[in-house]
C-alpha atoms as a PDB file:
ATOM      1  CA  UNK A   1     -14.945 -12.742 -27.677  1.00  0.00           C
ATOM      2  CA  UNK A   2     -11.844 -13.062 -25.932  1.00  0.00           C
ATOM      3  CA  UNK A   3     -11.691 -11.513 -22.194  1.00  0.00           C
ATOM      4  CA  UNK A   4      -7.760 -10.148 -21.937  1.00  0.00           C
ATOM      5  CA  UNK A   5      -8.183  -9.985 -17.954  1.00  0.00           C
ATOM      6  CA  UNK A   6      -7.898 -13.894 -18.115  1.00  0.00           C
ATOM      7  CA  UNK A   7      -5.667 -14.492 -20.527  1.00  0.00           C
ATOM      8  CA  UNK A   8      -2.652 -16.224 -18.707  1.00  0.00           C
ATOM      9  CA  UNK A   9      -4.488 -16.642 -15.494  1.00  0.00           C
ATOM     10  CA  UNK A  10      -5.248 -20.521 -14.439  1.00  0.00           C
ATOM     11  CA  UNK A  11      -8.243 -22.279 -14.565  1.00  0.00           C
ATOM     12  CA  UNK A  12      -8.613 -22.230 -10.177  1.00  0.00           C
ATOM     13  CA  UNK A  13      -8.089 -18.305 -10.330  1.00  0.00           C
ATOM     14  CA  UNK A  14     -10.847 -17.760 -13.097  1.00  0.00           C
ATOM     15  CA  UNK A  15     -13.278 -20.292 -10.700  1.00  0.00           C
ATOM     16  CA  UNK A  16     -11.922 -17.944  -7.780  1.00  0.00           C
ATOM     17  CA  UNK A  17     -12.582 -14.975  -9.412  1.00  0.00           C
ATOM     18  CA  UNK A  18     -16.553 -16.103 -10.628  1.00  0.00           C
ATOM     19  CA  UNK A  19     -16.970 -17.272  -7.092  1.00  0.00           C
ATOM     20  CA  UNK A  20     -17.026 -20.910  -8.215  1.00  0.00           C
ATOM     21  CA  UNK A  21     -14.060 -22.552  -6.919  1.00  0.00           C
ATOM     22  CA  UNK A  22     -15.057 -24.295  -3.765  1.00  0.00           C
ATOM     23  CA  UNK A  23     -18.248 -25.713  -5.790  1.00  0.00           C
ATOM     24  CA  UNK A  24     -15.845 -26.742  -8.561  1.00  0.00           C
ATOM     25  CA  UNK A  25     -13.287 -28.592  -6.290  1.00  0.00           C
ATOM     26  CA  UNK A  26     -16.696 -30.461  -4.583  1.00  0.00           C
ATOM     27  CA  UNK A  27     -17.642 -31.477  -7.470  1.00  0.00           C
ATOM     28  CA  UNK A  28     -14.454 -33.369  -8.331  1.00  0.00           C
ATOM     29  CA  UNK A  29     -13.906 -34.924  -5.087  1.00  0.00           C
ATOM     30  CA  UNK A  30     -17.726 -36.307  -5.395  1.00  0.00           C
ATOM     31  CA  UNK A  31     -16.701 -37.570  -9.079  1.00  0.00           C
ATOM     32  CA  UNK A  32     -13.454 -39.011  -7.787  1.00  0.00           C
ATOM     33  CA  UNK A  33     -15.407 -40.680  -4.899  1.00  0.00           C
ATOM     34  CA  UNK A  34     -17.601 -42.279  -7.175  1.00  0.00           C
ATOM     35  CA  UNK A  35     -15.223 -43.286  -9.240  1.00  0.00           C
ATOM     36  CA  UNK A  36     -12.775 -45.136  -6.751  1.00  0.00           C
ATOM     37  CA  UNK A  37     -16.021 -46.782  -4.783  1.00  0.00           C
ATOM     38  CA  UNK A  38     -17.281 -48.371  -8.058  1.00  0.00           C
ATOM     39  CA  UNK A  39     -13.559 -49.359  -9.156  1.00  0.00           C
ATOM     40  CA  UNK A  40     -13.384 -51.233  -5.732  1.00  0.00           C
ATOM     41  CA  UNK A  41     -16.706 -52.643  -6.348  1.00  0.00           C
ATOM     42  CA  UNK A  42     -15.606 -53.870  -9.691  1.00  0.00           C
ATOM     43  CA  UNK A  43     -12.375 -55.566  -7.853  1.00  0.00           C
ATOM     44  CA  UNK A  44     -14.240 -57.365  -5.415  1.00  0.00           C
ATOM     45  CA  UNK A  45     -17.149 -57.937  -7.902  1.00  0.00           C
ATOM     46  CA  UNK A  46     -19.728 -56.539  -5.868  1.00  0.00           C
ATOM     47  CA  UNK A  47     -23.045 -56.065  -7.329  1.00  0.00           C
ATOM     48  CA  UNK A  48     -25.125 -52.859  -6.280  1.00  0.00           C
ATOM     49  CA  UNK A  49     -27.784 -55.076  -4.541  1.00  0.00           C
ATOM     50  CA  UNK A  50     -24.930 -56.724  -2.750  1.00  0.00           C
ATOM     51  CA  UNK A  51     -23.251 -53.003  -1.987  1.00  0.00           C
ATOM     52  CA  UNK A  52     -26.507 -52.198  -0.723  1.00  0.00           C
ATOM     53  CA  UNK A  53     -27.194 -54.995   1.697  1.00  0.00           C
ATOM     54  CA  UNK A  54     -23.915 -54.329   2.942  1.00  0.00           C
ATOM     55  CA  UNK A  55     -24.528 -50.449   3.582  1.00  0.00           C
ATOM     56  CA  UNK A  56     -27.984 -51.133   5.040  1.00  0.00           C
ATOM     57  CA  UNK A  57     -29.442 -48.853   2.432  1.00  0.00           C
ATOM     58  CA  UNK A  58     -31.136 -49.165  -0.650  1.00  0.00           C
ATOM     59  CA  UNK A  59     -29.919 -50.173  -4.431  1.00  0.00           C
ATOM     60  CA  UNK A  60     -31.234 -46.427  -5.409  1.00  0.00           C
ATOM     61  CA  UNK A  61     -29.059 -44.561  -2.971  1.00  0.00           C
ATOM     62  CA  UNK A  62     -26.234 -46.620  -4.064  1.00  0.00           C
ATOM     63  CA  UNK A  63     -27.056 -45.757  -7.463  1.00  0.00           C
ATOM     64  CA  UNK A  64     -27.037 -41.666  -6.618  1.00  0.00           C
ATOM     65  CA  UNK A  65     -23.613 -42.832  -4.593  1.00  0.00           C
ATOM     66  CA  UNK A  66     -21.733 -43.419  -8.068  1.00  0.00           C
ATOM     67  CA  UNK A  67     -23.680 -40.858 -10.383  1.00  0.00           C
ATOM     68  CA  UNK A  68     -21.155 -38.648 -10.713  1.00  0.00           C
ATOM     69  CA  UNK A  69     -23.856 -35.894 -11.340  1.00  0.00           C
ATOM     70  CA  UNK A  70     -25.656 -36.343  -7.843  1.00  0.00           C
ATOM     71  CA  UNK A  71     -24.616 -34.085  -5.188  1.00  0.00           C
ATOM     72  CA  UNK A  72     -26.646 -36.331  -2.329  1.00  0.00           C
ATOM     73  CA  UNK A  73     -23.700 -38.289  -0.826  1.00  0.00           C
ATOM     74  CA  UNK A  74     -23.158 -37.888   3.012  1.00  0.00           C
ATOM     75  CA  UNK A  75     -20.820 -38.288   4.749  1.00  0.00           C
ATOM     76  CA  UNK A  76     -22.298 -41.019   6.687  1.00  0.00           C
ATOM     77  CA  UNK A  77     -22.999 -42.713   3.296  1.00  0.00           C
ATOM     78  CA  UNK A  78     -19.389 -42.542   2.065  1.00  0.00           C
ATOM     79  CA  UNK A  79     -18.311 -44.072   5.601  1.00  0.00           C
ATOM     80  CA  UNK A  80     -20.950 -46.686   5.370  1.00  0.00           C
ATOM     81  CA  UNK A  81     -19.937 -47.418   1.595  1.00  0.00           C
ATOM     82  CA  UNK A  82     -16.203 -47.119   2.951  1.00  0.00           C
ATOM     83  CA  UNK A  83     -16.589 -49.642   5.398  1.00  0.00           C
ATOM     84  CA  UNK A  84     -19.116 -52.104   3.212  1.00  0.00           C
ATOM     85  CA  UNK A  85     -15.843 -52.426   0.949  1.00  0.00           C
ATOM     86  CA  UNK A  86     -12.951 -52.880   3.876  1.00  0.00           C
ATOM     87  CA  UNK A  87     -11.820 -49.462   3.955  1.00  0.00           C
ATOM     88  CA  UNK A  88     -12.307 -45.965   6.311  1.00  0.00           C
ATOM     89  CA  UNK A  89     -12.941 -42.599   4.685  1.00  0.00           C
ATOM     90  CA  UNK A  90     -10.152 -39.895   5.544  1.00  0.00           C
ATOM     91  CA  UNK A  91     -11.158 -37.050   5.623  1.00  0.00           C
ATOM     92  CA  UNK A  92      -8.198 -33.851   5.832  1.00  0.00           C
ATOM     93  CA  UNK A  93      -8.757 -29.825   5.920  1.00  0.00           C
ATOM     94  CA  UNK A  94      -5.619 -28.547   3.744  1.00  0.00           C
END
C-alpha cells in the first residue's frame, strides 16, 4: 500500500524521517571507498597479497577492505591502504 505522507518527498528525507540517514550515507562512502581502492589497485595491478604486504596487514583484512558489505574499515586502515597506493585519505565535516 501506498503511504501518501511520502509521496513527493526525496529519498534523504524518507531515510531522515526512519532515522536512517546517517547509516545510509556511511554505507555509501564505505562502498565508494572500496570501490576507488580496488580501481587503483587494478591500475597499478596490485594483487591483494601485494596490497597487503604493503599495508602491513593481512590478505583477509584487505579482503573485508573492498567488500562493500563489511562495515570493519578504520580509519587507520583506509590511511594505511591510502598510502600503500601513493595517495592520503581526506577526510572533510560538511
Amino acid at each position: 500500500m501506498l503511504n501518501e505522507k511520502h509521496l513527493g518527498s526525496s529519498l534523504d528525507d524518507f531515510l531522515e524521517e526512519e532515522g536512517r540517514l546517517a547509516e545510509a550515507e556511511a554505507v555509501a562512502v564505505k562502498r565508494v571507498l572500496a570501490y576507488q581502492i580496488a580501481k587503483l589497485m587494478e591500475e597499478q595491478q596490485l594483487s591483494k597479497a601485494e596490497m597487503a604486504r604493503r599495508m602491513s596487514t593481512s590478505r583477509a583484512a584487505v579482503d573485508r577492505l573492498l567488500d562493500f558489505d563489511s562495515e570493519s574499515a578504520t580509519l587507520a586502515t583506509l590511511e594505511k591502504a591510502a598510502a600503500a597506493l601513493g595517495r592520503r585519505l581526506q577526510i572533510a565535516l560538511v
